[in-house]
Protein backbone atom coordinates (compact mmCIF):
# COMPACT_ATOMS: atom_id res chain seq x y z
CA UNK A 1 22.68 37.40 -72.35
CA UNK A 2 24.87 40.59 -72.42
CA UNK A 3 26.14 41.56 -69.01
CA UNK A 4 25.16 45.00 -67.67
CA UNK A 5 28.52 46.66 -67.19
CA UNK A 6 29.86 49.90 -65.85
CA UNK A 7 33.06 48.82 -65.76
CA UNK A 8 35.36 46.47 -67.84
CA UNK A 9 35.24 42.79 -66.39
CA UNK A 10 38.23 40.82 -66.28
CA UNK A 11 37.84 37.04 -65.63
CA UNK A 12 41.14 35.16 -65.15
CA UNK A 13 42.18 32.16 -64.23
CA UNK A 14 46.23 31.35 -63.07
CA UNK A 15 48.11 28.23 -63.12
CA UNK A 16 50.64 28.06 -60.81
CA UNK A 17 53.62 26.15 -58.58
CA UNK A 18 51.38 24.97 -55.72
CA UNK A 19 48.45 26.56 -53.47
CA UNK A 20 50.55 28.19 -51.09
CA UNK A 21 49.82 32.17 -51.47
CA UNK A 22 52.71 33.48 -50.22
CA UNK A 23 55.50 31.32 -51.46
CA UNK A 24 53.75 29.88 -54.77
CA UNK A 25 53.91 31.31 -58.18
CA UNK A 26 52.31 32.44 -61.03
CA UNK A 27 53.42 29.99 -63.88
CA UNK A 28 50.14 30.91 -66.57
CA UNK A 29 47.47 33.52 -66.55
CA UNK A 30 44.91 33.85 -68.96
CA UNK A 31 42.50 37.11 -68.72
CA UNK A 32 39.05 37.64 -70.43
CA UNK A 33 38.57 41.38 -70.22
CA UNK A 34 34.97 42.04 -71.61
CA UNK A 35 33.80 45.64 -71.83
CA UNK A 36 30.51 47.36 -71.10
CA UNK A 37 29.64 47.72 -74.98
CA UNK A 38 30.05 43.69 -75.05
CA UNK A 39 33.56 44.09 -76.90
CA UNK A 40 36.12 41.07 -75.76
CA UNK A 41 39.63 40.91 -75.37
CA UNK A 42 41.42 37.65 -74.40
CA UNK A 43 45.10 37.53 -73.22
CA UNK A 44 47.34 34.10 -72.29
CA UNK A 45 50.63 34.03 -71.00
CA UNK A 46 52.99 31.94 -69.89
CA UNK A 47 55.51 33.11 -66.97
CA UNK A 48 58.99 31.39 -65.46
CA UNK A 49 58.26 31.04 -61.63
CA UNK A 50 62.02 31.53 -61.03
CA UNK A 51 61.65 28.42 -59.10
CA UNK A 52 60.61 24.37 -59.78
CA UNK A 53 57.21 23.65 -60.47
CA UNK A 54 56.71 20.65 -58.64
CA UNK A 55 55.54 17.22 -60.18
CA UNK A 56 52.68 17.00 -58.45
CA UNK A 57 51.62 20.81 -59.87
CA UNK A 58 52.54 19.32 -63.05
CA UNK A 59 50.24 16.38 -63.75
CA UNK A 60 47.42 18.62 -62.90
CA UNK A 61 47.98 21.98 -65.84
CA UNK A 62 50.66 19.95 -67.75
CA UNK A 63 52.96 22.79 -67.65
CA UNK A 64 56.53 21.37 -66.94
CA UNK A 65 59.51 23.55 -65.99
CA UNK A 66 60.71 22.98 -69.95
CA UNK A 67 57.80 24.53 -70.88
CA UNK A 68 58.46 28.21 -69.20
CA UNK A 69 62.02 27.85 -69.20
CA UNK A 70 62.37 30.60 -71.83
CA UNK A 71 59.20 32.31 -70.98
CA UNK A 72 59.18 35.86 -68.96
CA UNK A 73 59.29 36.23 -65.55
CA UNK A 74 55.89 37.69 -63.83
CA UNK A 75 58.01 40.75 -63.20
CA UNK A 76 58.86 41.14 -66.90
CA UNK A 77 55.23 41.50 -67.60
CA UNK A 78 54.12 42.95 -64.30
CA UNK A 79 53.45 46.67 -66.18
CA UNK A 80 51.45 45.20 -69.13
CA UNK A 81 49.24 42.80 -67.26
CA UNK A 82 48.38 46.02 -64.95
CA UNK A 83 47.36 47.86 -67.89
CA UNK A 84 45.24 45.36 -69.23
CA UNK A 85 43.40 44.72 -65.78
CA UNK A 86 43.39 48.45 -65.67
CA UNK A 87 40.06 49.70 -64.35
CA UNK A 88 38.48 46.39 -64.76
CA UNK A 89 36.59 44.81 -62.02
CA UNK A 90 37.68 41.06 -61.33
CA UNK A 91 35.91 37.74 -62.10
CA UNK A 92 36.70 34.16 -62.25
CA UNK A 93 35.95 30.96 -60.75
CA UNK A 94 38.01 30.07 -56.75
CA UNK A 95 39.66 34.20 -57.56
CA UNK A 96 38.29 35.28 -53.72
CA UNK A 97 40.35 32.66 -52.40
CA UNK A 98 43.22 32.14 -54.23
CA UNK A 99 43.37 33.88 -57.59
CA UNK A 100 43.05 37.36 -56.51
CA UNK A 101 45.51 37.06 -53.69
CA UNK A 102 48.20 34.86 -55.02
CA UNK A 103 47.97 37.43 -57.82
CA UNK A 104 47.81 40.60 -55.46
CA UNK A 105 51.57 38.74 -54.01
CA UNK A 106 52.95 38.52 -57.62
CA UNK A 107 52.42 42.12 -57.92
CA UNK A 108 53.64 43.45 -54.85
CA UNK A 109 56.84 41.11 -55.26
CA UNK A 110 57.62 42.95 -58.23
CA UNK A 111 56.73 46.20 -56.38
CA UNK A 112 52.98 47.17 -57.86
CA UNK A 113 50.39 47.55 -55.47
CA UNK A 114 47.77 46.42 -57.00
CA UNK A 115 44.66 48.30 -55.82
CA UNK A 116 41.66 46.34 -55.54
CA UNK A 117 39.89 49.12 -53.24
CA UNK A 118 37.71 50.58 -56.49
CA UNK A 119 36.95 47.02 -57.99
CA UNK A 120 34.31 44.71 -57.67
CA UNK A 121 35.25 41.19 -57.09
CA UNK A 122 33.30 38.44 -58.81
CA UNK A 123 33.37 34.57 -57.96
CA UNK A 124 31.23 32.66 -60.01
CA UNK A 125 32.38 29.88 -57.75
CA UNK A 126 31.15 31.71 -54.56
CA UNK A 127 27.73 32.37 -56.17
CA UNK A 128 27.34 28.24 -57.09
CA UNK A 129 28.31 27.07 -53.55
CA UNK A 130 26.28 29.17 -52.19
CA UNK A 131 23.18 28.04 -55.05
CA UNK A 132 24.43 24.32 -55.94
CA UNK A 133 27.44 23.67 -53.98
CA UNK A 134 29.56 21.89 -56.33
CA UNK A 135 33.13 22.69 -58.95
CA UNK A 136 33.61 24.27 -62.26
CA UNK A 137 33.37 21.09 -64.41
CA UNK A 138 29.85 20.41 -63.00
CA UNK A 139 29.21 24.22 -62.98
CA UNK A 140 29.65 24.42 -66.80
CA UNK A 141 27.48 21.03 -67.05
CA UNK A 142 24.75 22.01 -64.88
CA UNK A 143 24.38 26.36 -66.03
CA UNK A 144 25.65 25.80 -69.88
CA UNK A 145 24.47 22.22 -70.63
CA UNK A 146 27.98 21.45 -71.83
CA UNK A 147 31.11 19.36 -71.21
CA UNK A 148 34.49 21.38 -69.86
CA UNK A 149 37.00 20.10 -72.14
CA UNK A 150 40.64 20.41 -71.64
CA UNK A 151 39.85 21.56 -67.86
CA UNK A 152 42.80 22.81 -66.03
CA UNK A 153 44.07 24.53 -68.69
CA UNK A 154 44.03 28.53 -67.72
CA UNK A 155 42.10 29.31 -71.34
CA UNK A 156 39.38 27.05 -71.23
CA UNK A 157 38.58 27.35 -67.34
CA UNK A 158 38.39 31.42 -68.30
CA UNK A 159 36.05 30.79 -70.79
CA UNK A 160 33.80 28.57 -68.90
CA UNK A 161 33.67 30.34 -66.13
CA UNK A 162 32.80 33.61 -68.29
CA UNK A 163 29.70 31.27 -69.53
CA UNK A 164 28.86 30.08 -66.11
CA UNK A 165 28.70 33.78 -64.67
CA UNK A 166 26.16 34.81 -67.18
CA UNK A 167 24.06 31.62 -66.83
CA UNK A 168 24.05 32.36 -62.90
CA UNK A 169 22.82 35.60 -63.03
CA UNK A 170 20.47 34.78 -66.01
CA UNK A 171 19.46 31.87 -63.82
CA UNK A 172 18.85 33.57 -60.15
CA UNK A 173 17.48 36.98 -61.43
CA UNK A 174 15.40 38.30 -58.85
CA UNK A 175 16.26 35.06 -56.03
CA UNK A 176 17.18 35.84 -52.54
CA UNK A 177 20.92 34.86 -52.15
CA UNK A 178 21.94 33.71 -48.83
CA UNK A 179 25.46 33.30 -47.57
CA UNK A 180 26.50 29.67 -46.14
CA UNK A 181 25.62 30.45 -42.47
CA UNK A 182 21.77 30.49 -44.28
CA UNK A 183 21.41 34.42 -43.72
CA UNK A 184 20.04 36.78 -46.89
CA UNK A 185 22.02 38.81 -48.36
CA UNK A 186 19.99 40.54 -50.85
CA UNK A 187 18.60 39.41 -54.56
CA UNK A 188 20.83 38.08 -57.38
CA UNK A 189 20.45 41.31 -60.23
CA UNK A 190 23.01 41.81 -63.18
CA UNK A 191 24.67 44.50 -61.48
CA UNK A 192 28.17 43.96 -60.64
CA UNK A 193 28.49 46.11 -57.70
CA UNK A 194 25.11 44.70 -55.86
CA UNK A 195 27.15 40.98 -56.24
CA UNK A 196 30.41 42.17 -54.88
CA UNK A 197 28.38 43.17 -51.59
CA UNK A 198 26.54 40.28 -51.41
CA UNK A 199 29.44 37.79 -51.82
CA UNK A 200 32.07 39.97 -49.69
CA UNK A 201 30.33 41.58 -47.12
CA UNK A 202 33.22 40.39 -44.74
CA UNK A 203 35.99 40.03 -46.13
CA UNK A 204 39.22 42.52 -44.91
CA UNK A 205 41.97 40.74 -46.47
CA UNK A 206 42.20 38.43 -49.44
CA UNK A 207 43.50 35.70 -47.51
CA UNK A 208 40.39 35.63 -45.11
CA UNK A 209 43.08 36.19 -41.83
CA UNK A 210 40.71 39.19 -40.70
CA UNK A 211 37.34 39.57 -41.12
CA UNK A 212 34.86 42.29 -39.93
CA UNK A 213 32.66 41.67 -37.83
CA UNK A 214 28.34 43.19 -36.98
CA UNK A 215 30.04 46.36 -35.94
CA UNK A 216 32.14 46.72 -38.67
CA UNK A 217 35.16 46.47 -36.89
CA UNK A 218 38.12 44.37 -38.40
CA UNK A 219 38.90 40.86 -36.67
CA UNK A 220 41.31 38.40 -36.22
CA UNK A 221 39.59 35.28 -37.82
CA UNK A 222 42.05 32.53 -36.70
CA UNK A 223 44.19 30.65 -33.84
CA UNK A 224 43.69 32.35 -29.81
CA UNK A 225 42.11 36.24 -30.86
CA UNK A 226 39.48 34.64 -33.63
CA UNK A 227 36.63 37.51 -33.09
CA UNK A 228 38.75 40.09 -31.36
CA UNK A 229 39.29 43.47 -32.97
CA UNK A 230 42.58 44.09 -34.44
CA UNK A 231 42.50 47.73 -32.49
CA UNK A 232 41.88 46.08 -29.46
CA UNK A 233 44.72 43.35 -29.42
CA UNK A 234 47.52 45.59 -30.77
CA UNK A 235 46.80 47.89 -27.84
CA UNK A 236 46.60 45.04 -25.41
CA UNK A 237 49.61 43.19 -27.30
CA UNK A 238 51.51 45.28 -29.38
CA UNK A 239 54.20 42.71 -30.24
CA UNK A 240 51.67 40.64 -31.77
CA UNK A 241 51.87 43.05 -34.77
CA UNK A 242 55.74 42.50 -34.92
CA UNK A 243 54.85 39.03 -34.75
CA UNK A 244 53.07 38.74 -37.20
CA UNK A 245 55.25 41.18 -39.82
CA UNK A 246 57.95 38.47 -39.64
CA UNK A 247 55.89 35.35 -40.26
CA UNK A 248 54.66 33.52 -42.99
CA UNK A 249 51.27 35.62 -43.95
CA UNK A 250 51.01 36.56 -46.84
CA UNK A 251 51.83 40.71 -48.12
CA UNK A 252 48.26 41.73 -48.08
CA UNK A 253 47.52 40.69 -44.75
CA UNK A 254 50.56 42.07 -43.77
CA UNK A 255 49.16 45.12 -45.54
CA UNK A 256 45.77 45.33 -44.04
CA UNK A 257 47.43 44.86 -40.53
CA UNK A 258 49.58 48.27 -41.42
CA UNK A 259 46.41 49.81 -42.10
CA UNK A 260 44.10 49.31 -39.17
CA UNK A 261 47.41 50.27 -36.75
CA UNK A 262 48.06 53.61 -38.81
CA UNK A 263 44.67 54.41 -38.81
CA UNK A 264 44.61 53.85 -34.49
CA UNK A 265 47.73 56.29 -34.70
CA UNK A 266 45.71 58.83 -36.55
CA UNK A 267 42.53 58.63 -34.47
């Protein structure tokens, strides 16, 4: 099936250092960009993290410090990559959780911001929990009827999980989608927007720190203030936001947090 597009789509998958978003990095990215007349445009690169890639990182995409020792640094392709993703919504398999913001930190490190406000953000992976519950390798078995060879390299996980997005929404046309508290969110159609809704109704920041909540209001999601309104505690604790500028959170957070505190200034 051809996927109804009003926008480019760019599924990606990275390779990377470790799992940590704010102090990993990118070591491969490979990008599917497909465009709404069907045309395709695939793009792999290698990067130098600046930093070792740990053994254990290793052994799991086979890409060995040796191996990106001569390659660019992210920052040295930061410009091009942006172009390429430029105007395209985002897709891939894991992105909501770790992609999209480890990659959102690569390009604010090299000083990009990296708007995501205007895209739609696509997880096939999001869509099979929340229909199968299982990973990509059993994904591409169970929608395509097919064996994911050479998994865990950034190429071949793009291009499954290009095949596995398709045979989702070929699959659940017209099914009531609900999210993994067992509420509806609406019905699975081949429009991109409609998905990005359904699958991100909550989400503030990429690292899931705030959420919003029935009101719409933007929440703390973790430790003591889980549930409280990030208006609310900053007036009641305003060195919380100080806080939480200096620790180990990752830029976007730190970002959003900016945001909702400028806006109570402006109000």
């Amino acid at each position: 099936m051809k996927l109804n597009l009003r926008n480019p789509i760019a599924f990606f998958d990275l390779e990377a250092t470790g799992v940590n978003i704010s102090s990993d990095r990118i070591v491969e990215i490979s990008i599917l960009k497909v465009h709404p007349n069907g045309r395709e445009e695939i793009k792999t690169i290698k990067v130098n993290p600046t930093v070792p890639i740990p053994l254990e990182s290793s052994l799991i995409h086979g890409i060995y410090d040796k191996d990106v020792a001569d390659a660019p640094t992210f920052k040295d392709v930061a410009r091009d990559l942006q172009r390429f993703f430029d105007g395209a919504d985002l897709a891939g398999f894991n992105v909501l959780k770790y992609d999209i913001p480890l990659l959102v930190e690569e390009f604010l490190r090299a000083g990009i911001d990296f708007d995501l406000e205007k895209r739609n953000l696509l997880d096939a992976q999001k869509i099979f929990f929340m229909m199968e519950k299982r990973n990509l390798a059993a994904a591409y078995k169970f929608y395509c009827g097919k064996t994911l060879e050479n998994a865990h390299s950034a190429e071949a996980d793009t291009l499954a999980t290009y095949e596995v997005f398709k045979s989702q929404i070929e699959r659940y046309a017209g099914t009531e989608m609900e999210d993994l508290q067992g509420n509806i969110v609406g019905v699975m159609e081949n429009d991109m927007k409609k998905i990005h809704n359904m699958i991100n109704e909550k989400m503030v920041d990429l690292a899931g720190r705030f959420v919003f909540n029935d009101k719409g209001e933007e929440c703390f999601n973790f430790g003591k203030l889980k549930g409280k309104p990030i208006t609310q505690v900053l007036k009641e604790e305003p060195g919380y936001y100080d806080w939480m500028m200096k620790g180990d959170f990752p830029l976007d957070t730190k970002r959003k947090l900016t945001q909702v505190k400028l806006r109570g200034f402006n109000q």
